[in-house]
Each structure stands twice: as C-alpha cells, then as structure tokens.
PDB file of N, CA and C in Angstrom:
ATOM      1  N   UNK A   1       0.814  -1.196   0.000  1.00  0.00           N
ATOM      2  CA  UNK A   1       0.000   0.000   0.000  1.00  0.00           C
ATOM      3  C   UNK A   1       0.854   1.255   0.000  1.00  0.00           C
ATOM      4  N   UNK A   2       1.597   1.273   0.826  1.00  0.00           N
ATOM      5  CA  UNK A   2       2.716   2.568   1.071  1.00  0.00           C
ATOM      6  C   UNK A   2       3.159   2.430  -0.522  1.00  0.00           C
ATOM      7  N   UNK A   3       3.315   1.845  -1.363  1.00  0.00           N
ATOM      8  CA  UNK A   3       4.219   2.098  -3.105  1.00  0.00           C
ATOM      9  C   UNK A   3       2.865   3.095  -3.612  1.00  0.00           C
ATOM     10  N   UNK A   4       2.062   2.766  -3.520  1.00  0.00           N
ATOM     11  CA  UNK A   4       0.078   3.584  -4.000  1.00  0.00           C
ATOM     12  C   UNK A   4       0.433   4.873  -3.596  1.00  0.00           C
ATOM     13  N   UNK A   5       0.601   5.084  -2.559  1.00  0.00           N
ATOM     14  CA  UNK A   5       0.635   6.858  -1.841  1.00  0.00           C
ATOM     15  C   UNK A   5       1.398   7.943  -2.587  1.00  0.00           C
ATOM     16  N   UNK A   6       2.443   7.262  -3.041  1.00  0.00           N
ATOM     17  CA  UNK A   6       3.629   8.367  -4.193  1.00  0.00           C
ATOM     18  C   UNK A   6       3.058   8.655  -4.981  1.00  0.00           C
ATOM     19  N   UNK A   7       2.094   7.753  -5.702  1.00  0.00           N
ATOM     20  CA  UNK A   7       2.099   7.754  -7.235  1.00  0.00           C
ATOM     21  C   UNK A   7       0.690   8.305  -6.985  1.00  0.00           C
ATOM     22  N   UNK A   8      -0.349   8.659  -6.202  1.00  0.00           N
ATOM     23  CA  UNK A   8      -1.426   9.088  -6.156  1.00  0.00           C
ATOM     24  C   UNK A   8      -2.230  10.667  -5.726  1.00  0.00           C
ATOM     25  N   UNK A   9      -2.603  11.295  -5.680  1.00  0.00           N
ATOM     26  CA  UNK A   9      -2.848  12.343  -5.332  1.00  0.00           C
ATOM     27  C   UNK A   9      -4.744  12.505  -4.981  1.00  0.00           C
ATOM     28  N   UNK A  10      -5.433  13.613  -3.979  1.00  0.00           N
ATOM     29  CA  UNK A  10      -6.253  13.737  -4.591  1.00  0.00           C
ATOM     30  C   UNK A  10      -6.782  15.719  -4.256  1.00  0.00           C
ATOM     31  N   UNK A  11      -7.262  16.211  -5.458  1.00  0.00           N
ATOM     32  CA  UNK A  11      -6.847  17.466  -5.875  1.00  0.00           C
ATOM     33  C   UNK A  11      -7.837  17.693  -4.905  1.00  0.00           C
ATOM     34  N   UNK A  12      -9.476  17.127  -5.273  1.00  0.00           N
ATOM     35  CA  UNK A  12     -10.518  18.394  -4.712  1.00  0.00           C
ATOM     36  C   UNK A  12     -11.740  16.694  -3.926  1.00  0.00           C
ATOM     37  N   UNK A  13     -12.032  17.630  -3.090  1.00  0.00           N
ATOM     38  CA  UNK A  13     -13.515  16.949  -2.816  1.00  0.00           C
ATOM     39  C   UNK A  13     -14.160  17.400  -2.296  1.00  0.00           C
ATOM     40  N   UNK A  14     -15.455  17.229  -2.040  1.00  0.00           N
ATOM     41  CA  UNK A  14     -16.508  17.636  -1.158  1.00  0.00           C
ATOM     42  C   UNK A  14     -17.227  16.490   0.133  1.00  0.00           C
ATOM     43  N   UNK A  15     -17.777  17.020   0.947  1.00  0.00           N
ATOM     44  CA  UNK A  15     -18.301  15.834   1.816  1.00  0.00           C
ATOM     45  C   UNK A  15     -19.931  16.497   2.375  1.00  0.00           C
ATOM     46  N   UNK A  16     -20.863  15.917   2.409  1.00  0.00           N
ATOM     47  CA  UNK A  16     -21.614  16.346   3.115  1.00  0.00           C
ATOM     48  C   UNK A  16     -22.275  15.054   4.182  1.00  0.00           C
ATOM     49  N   UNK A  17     -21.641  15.076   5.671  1.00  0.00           N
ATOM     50  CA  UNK A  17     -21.551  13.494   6.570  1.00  0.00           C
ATOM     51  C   UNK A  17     -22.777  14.179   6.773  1.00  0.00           C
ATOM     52  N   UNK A  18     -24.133  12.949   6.302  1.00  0.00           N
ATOM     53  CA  UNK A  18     -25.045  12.880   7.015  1.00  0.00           C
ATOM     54  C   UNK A  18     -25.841  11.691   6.031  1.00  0.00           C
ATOM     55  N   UNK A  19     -26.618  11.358   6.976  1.00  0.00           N
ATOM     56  CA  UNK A  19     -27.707   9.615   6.180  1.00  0.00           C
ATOM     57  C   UNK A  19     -28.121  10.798   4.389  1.00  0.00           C
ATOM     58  N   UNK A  20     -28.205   9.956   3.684  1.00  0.00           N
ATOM     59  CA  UNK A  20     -28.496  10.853   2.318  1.00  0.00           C
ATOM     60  C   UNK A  20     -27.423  11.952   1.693  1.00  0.00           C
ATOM     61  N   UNK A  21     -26.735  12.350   2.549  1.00  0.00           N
ATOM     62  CA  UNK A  21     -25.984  13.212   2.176  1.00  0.00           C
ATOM     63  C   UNK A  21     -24.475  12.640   1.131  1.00  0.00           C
ATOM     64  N   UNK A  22     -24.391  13.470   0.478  1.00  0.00           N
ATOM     65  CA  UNK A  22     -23.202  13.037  -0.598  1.00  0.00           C
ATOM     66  C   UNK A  22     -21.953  13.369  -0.406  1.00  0.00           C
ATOM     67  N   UNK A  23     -20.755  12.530  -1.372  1.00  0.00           N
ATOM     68  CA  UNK A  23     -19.234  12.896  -1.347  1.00  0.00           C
ATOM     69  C   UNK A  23     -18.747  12.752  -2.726  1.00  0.00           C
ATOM     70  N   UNK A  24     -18.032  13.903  -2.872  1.00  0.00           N
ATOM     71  CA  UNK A  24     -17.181  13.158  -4.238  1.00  0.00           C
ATOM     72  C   UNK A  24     -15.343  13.630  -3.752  1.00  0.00           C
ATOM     73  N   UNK A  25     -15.126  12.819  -4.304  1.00  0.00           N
ATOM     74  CA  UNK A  25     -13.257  12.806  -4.465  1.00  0.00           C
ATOM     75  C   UNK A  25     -12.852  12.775  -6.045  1.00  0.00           C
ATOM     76  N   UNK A  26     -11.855  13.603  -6.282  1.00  0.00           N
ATOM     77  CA  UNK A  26     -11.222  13.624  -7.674  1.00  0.00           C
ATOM     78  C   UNK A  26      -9.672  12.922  -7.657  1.00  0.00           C
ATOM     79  N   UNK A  27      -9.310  11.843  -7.801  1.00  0.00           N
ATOM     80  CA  UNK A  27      -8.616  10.655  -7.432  1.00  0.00           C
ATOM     81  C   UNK A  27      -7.281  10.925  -8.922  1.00  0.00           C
ATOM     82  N   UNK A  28      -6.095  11.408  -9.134  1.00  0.00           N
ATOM     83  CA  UNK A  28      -5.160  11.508  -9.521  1.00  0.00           C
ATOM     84  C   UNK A  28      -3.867  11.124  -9.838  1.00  0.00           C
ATOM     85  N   UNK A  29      -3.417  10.476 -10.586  1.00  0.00           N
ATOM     86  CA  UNK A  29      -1.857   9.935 -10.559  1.00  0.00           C
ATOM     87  C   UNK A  29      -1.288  11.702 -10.627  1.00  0.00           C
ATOM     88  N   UNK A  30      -0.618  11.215  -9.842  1.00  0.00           N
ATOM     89  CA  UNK A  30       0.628  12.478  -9.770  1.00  0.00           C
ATOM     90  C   UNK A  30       1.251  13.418 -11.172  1.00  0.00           C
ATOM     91  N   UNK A  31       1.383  12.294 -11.846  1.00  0.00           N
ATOM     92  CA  UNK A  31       2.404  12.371 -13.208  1.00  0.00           C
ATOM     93  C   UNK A  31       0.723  12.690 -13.959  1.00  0.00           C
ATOM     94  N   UNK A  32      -0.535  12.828 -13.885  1.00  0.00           N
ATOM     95  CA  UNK A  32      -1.158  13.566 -14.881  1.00  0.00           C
ATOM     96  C   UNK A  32      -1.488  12.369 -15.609  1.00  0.00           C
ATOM     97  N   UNK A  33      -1.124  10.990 -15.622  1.00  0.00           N
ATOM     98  CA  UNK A  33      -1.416  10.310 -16.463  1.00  0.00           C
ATOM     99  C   UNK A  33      -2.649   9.357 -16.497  1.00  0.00           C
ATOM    100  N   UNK A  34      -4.004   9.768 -15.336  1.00  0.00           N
ATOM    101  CA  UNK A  34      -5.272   9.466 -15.401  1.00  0.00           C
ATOM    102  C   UNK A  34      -5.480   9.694 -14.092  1.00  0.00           C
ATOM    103  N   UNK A  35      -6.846   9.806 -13.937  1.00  0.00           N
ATOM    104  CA  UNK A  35      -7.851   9.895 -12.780  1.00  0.00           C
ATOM    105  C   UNK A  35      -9.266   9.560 -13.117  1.00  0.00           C
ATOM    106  N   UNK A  36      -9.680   9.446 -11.657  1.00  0.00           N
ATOM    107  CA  UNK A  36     -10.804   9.447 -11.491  1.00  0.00           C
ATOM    108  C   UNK A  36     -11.775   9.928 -10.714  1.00  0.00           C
ATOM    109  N   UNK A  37     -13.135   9.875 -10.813  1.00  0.00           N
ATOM    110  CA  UNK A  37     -14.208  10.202  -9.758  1.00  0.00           C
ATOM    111  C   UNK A  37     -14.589   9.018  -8.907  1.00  0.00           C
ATOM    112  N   UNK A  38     -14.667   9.448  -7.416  1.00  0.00           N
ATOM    113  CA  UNK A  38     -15.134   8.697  -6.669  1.00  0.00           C
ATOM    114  C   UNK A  38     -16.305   9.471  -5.736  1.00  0.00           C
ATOM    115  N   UNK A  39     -17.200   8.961  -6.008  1.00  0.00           N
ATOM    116  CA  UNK A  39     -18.692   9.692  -5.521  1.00  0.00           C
ATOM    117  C   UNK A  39     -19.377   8.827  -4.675  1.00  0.00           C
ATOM    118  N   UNK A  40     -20.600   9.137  -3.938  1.00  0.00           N
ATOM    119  CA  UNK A  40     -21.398   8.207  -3.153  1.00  0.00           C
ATOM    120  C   UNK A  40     -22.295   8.897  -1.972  1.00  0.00           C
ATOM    121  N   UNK A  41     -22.533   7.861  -1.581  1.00  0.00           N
ATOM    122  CA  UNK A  41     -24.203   8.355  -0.657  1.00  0.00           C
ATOM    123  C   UNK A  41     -24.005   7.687   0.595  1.00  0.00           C
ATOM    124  N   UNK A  42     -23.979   8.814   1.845  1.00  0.00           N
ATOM    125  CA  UNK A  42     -24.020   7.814   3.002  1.00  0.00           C
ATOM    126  C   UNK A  42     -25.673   7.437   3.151  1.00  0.00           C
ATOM    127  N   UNK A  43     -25.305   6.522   3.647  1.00  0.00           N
ATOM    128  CA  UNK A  43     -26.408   5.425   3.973  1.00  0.00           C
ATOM    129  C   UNK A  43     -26.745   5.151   6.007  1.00  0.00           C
ATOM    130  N   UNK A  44     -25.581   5.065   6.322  1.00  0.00           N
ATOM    131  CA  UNK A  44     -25.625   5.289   7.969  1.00  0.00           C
ATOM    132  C   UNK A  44     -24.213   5.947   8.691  1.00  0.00           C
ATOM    133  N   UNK A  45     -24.479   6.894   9.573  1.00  0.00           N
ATOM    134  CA  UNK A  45     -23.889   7.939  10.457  1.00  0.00           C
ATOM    135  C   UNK A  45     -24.034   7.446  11.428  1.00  0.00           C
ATOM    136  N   UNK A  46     -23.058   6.560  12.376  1.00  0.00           N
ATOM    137  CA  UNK A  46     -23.510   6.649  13.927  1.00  0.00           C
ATOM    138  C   UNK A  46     -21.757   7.506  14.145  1.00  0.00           C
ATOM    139  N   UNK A  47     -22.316   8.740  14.728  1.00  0.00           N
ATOM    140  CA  UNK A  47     -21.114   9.650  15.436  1.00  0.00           C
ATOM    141  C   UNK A  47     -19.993   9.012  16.281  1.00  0.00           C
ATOM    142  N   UNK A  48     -18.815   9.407  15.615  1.00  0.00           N
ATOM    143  CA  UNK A  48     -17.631   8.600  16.127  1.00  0.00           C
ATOM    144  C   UNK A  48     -17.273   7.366  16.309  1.00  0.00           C
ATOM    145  N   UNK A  49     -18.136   6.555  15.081  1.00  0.00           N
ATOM    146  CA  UNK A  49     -18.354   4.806  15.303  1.00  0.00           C
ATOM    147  C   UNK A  49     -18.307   4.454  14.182  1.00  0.00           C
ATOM    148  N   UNK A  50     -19.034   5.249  13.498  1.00  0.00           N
ATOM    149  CA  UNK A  50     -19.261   4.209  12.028  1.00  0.00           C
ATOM    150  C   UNK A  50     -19.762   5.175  10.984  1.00  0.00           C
ATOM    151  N   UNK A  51     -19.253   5.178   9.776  1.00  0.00           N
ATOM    152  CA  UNK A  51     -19.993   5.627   8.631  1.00  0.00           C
ATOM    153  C   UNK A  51     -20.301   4.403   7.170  1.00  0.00           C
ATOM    154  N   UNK A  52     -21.148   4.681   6.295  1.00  0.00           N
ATOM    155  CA  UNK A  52     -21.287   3.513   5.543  1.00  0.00           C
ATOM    156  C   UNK A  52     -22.494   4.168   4.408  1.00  0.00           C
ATOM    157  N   UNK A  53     -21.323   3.753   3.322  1.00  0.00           N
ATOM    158  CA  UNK A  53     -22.459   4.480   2.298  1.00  0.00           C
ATOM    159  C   UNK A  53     -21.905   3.720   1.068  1.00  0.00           C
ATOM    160  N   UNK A  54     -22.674   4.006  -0.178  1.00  0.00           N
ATOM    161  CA  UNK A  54     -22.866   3.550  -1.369  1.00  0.00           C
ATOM    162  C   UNK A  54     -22.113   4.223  -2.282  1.00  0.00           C
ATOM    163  N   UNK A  55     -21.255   3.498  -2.900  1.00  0.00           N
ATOM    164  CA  UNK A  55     -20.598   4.705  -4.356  1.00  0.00           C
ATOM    165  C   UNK A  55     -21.995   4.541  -5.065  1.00  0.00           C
ATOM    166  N   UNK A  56     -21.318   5.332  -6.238  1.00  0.00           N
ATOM    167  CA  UNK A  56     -21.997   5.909  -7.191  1.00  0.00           C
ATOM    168  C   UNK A  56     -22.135   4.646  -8.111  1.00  0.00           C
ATOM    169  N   UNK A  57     -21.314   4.156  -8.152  1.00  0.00           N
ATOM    170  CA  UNK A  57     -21.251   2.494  -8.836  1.00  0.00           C
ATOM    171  C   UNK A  57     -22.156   1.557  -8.228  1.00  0.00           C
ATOM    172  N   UNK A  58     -22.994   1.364  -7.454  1.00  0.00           N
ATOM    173  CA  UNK A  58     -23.573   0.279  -6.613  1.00  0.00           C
ATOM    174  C   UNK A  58     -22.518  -0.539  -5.253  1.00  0.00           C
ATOM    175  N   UNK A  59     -21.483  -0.095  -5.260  1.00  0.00           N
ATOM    176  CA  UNK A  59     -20.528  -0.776  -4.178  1.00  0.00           C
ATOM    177  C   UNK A  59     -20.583  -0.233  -3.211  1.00  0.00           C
ATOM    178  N   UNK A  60     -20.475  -0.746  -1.952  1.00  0.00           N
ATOM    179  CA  UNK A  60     -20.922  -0.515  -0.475  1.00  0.00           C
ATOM    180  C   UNK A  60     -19.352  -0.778   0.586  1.00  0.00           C
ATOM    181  N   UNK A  61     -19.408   0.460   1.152  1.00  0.00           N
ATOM    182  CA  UNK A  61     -17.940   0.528   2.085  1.00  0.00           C
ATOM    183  C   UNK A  61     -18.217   1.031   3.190  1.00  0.00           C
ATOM    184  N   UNK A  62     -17.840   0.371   4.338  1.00  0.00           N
ATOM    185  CA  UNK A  62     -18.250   0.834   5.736  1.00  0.00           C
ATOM    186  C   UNK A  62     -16.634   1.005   6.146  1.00  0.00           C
ATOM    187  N   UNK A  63     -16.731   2.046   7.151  1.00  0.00           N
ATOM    188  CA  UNK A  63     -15.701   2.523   7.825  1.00  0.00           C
ATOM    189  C   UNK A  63     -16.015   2.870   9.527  1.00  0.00           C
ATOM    190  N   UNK A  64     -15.311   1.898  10.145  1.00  0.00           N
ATOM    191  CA  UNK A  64     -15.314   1.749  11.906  1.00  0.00           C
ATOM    192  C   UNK A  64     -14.135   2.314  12.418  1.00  0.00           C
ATOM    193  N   UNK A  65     -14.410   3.097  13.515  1.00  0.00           N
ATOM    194  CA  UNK A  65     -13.821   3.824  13.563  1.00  0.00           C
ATOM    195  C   UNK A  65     -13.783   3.627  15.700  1.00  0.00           C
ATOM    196  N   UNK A  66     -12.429   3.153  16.230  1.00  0.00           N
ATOM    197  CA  UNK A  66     -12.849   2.276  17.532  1.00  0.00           C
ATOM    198  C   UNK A  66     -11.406   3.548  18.088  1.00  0.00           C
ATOM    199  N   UNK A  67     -11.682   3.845  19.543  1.00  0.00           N
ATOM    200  CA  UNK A  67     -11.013   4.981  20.153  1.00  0.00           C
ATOM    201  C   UNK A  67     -10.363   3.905  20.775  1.00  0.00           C
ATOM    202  N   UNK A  68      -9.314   4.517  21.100  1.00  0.00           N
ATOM    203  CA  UNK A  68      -8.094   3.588  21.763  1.00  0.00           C
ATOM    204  C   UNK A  68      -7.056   4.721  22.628  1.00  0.00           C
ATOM    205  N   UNK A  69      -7.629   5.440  23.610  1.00  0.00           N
ATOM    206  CA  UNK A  69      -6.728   6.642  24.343  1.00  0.00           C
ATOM    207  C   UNK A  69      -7.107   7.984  23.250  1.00  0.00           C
ATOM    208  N   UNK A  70      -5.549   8.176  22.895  1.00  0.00           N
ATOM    209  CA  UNK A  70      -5.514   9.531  21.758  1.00  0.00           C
ATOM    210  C   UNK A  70      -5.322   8.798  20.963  1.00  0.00           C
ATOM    211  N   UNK A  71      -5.750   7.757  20.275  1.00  0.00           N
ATOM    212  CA  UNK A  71      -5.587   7.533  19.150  1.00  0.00           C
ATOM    213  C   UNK A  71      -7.237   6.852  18.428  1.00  0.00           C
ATOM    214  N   UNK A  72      -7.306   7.026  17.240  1.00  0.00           N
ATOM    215  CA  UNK A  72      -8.573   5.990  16.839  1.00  0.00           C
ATOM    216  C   UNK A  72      -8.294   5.005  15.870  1.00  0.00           C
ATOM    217  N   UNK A  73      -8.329   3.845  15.579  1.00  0.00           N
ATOM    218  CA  UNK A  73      -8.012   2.971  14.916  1.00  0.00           C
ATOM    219  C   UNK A  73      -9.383   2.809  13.933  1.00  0.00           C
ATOM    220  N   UNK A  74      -8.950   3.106  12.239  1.00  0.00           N
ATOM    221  CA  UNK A  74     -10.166   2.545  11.401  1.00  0.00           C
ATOM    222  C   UNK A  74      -9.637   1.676  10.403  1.00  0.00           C
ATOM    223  N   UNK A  75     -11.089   1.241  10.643  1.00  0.00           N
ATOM    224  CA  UNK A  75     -11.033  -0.309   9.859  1.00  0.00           C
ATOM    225  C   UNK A  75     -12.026   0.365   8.685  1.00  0.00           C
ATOM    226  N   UNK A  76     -11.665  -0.184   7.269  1.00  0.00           N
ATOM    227  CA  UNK A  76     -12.662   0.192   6.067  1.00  0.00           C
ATOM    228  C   UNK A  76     -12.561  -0.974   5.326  1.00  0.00           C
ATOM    229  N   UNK A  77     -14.284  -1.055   4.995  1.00  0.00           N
ATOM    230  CA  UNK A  77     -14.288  -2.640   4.220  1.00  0.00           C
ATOM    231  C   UNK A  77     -14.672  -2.368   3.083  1.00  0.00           C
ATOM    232  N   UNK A  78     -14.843  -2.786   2.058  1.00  0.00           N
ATOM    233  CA  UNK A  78     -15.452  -1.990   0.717  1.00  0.00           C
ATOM    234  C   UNK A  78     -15.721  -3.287  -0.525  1.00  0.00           C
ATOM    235  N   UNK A  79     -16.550  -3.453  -1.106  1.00  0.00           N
ATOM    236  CA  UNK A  79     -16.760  -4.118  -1.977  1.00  0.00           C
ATOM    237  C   UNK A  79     -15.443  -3.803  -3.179  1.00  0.00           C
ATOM    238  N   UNK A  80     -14.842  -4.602  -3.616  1.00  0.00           N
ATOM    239  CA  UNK A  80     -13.563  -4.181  -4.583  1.00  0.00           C
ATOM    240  C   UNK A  80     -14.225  -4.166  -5.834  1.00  0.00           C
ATOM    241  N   UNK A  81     -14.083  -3.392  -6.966  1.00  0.00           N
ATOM    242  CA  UNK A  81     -14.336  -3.477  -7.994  1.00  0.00           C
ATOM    243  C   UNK A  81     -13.660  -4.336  -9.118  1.00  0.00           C
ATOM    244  N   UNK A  82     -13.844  -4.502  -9.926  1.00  0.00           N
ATOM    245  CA  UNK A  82     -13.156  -5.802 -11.233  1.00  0.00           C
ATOM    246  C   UNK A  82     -12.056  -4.886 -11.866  1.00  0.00           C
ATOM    247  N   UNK A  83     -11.690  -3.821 -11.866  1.00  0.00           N
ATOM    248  CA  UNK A  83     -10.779  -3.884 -12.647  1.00  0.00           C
ATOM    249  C   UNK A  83      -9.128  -3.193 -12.386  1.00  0.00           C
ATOM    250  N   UNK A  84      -9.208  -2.533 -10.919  1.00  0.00           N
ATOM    251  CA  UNK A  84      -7.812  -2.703 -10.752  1.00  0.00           C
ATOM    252  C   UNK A  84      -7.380  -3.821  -9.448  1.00  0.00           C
ATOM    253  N   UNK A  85      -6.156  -3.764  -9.540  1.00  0.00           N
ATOM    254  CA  UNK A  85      -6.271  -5.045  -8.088  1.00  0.00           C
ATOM    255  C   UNK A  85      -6.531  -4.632  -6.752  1.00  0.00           C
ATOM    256  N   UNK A  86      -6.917  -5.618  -6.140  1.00  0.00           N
ATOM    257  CA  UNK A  86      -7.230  -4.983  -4.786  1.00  0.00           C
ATOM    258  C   UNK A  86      -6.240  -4.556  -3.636  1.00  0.00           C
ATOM    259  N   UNK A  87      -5.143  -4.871  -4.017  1.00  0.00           N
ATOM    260  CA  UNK A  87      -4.213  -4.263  -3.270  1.00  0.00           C
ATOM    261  C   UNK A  87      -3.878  -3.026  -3.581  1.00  0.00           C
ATOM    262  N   UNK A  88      -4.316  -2.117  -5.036  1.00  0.00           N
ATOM    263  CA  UNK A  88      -4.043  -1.086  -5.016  1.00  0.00           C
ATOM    264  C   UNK A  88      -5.600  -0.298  -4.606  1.00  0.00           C
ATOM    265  N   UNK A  89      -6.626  -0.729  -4.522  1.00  0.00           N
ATOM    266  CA  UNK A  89      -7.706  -0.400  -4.265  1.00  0.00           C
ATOM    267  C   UNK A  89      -7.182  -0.119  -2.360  1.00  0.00           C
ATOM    268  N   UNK A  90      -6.812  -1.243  -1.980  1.00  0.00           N
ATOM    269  CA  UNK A  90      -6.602  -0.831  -0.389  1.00  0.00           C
ATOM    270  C   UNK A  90      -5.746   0.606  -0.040  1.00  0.00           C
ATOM    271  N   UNK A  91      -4.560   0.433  -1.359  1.00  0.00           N
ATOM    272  CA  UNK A  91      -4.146   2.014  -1.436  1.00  0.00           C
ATOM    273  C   UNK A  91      -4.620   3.144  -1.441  1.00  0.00           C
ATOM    274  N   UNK A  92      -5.146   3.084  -2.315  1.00  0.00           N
ATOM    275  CA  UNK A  92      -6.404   4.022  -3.032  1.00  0.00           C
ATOM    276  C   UNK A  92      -7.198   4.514  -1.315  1.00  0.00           C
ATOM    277  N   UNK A  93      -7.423   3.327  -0.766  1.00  0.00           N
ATOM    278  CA  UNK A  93      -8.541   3.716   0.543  1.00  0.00           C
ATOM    279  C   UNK A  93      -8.199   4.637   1.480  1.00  0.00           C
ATOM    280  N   UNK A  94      -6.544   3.774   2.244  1.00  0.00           N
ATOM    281  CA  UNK A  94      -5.745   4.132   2.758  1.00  0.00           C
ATOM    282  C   UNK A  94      -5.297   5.801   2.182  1.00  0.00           C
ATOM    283  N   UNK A  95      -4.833   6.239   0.669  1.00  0.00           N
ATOM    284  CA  UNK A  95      -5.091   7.780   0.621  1.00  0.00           C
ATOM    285  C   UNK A  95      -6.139   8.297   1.257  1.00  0.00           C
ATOM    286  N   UNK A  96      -6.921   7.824   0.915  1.00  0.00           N
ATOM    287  CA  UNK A  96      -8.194   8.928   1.141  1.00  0.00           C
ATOM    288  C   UNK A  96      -8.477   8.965   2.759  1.00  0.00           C
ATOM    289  N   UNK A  97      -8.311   8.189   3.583  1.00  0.00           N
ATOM    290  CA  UNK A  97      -7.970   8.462   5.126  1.00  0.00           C
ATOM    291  C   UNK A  97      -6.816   9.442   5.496  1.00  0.00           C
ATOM    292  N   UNK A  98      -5.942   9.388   4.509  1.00  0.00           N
ATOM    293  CA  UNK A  98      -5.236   9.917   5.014  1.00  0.00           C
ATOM    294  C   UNK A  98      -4.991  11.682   4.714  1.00  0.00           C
ATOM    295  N   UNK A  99      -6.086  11.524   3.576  1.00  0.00           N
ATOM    296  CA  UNK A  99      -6.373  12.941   3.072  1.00  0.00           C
ATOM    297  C   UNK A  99      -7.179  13.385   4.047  1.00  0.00           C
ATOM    298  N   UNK A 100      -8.436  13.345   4.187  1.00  0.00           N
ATOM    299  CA  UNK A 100      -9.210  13.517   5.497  1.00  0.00           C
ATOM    300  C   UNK A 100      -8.506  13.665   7.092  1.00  0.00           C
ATOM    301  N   UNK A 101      -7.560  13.598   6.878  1.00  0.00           N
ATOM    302  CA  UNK A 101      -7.015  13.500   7.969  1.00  0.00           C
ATOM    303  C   UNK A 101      -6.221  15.108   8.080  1.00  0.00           C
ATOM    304  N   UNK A 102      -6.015  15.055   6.841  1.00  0.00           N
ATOM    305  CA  UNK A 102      -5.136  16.091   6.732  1.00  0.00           C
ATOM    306  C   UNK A 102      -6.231  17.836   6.695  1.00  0.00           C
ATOM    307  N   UNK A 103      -7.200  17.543   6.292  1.00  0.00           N
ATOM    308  CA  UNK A 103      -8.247  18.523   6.026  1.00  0.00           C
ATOM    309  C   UNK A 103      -8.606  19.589   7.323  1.00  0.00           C
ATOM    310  N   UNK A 104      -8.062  20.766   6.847  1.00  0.00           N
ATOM    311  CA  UNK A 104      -8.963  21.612   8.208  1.00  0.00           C
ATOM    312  C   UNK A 104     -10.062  22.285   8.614  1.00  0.00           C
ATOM    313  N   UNK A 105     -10.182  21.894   9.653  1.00  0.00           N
ATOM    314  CA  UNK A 105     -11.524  22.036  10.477  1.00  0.00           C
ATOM    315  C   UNK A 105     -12.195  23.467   9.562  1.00  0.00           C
ATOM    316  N   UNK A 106     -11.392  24.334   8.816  1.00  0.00           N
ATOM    317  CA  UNK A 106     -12.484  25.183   8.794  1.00  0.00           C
ATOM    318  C   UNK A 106     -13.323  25.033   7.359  1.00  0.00           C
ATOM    319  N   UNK A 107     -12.755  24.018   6.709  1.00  0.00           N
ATOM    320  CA  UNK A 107     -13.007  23.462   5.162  1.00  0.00           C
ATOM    321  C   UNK A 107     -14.291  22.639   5.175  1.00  0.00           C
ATOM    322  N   UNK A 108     -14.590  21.727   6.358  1.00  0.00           N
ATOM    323  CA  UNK A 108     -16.112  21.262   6.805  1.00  0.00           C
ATOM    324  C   UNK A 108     -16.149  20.745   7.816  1.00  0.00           C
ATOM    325  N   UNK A 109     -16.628  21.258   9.169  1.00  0.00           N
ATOM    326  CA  UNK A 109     -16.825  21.132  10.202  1.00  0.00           C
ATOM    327  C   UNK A 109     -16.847  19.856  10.596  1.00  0.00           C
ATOM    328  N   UNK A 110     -18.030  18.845   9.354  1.00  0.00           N
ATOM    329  CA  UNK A 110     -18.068  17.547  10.317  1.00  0.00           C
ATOM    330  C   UNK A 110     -17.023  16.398   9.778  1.00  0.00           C
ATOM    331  N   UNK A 111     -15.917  16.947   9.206  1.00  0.00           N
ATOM    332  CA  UNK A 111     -14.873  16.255   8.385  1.00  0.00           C
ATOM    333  C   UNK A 111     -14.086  16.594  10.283  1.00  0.00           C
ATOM    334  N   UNK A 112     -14.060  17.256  10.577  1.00  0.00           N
ATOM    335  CA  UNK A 112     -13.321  17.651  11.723  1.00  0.00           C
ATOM    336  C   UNK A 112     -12.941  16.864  12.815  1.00  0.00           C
ATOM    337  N   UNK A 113     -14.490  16.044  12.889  1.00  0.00           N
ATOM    338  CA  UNK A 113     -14.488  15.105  14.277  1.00  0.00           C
ATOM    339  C   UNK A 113     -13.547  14.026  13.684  1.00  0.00           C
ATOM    340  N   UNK A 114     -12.976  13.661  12.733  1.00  0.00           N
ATOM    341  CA  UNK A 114     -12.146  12.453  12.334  1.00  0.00           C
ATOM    342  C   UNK A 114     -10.731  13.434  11.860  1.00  0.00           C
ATOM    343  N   UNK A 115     -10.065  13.924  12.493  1.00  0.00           N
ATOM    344  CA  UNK A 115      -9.489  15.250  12.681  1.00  0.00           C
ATOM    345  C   UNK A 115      -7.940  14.293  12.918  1.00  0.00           C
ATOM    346  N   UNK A 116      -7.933  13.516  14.434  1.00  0.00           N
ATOM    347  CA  UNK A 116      -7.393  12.811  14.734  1.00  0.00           C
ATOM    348  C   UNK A 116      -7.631  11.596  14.766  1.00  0.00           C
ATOM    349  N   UNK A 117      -8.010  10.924  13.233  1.00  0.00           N
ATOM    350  CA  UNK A 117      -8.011   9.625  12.761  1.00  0.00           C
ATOM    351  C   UNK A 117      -6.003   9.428  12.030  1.00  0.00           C
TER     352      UNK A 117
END
C-alpha cells in the first residue's frame, strides 16, 4: 500500500456526513497520467463509530472507527471493484484516510471530528 501513496494524489472533494448526504473525491496519478471520480451516498452515520455508504457504482464501504486513548483505529471494508487489483484499491482507501485527515476544520466542520483519525 505505502508504493500507491507516491504515485497518487487527490486534488478536490466535497463531503456532506449525514444519512443521504453526498461525497465526491477527484482521485489523480501524480504524473497527470489518469484519474478518477469517486462519488457516493451515506447510507448510515452513527457519530464517532461508524460511517457507511454507497458509491456511485452500486458498491458498499463501511468505515469503523474504535477509540483507543488519543488515538482511533479505522477499519474500512469496501466491496472491490473488477478492474484494478485490490491491493491497489486498499491504497487508493488508505489515501483517502489519510487525506481527510489532513483537512482543516475550517473546510467542513463535520470532516473535523475524524481530525485525529
């Protein structure tokens, strides 16, 4: 997964955390040489526990999210799609936690509470 992170980027997204509410991510190779959209619909919000929603594709990914002191440990499960492998798909995931992570509080408030994920 750590070889995925160099070669990946992601420029822009939006989030709106709530049941119905939407996300998109604009998903980038570095070098310009393709991307993609990753969109979807949460489906369930339990605060500081769990989120779980639907891409835009029909595939379903839940993300648990378990406190451990100052730290929170998440687990994300996701239906893999057919056509890249799933070890770079776990990459792919692993960015996007780690983008969110990076995001500040004043860009969307409820991106915030996973602040220190």
């Amino acid at each position: 997964m750590e070889l995925y992170r160099p070669f990946m980027a992601m420029p822009s997204a939006s989030n709106d955390l709530q049941v119905g509410g939407k996300y998109t991510a604009r998903m980038e190779a570095k070098d310009g040489n393709f991307g993609f959209d990753l969109g979807g619909t949460y489906t369930e919000f339990i605060d500081g526990k769990k989120l779980t929603f639907k891409l835009d594709d029909g595939r379903d990914v839940t993300a648990s999210f378990t406190a451990n002191g100052n730290v929170t440990h998440v687990s994300v499960v996701f239906d893999a799609e057919d056509i890249s492998p799933v070890e770079m798909q776990k990459g792919g995931w692993q960015l996007y936690s780690t983008t969110l992570k990076s995001i500040p509080k004043e860009t969307n408030d409820h991106l915030q509470r996973w602040r220190n994920i």
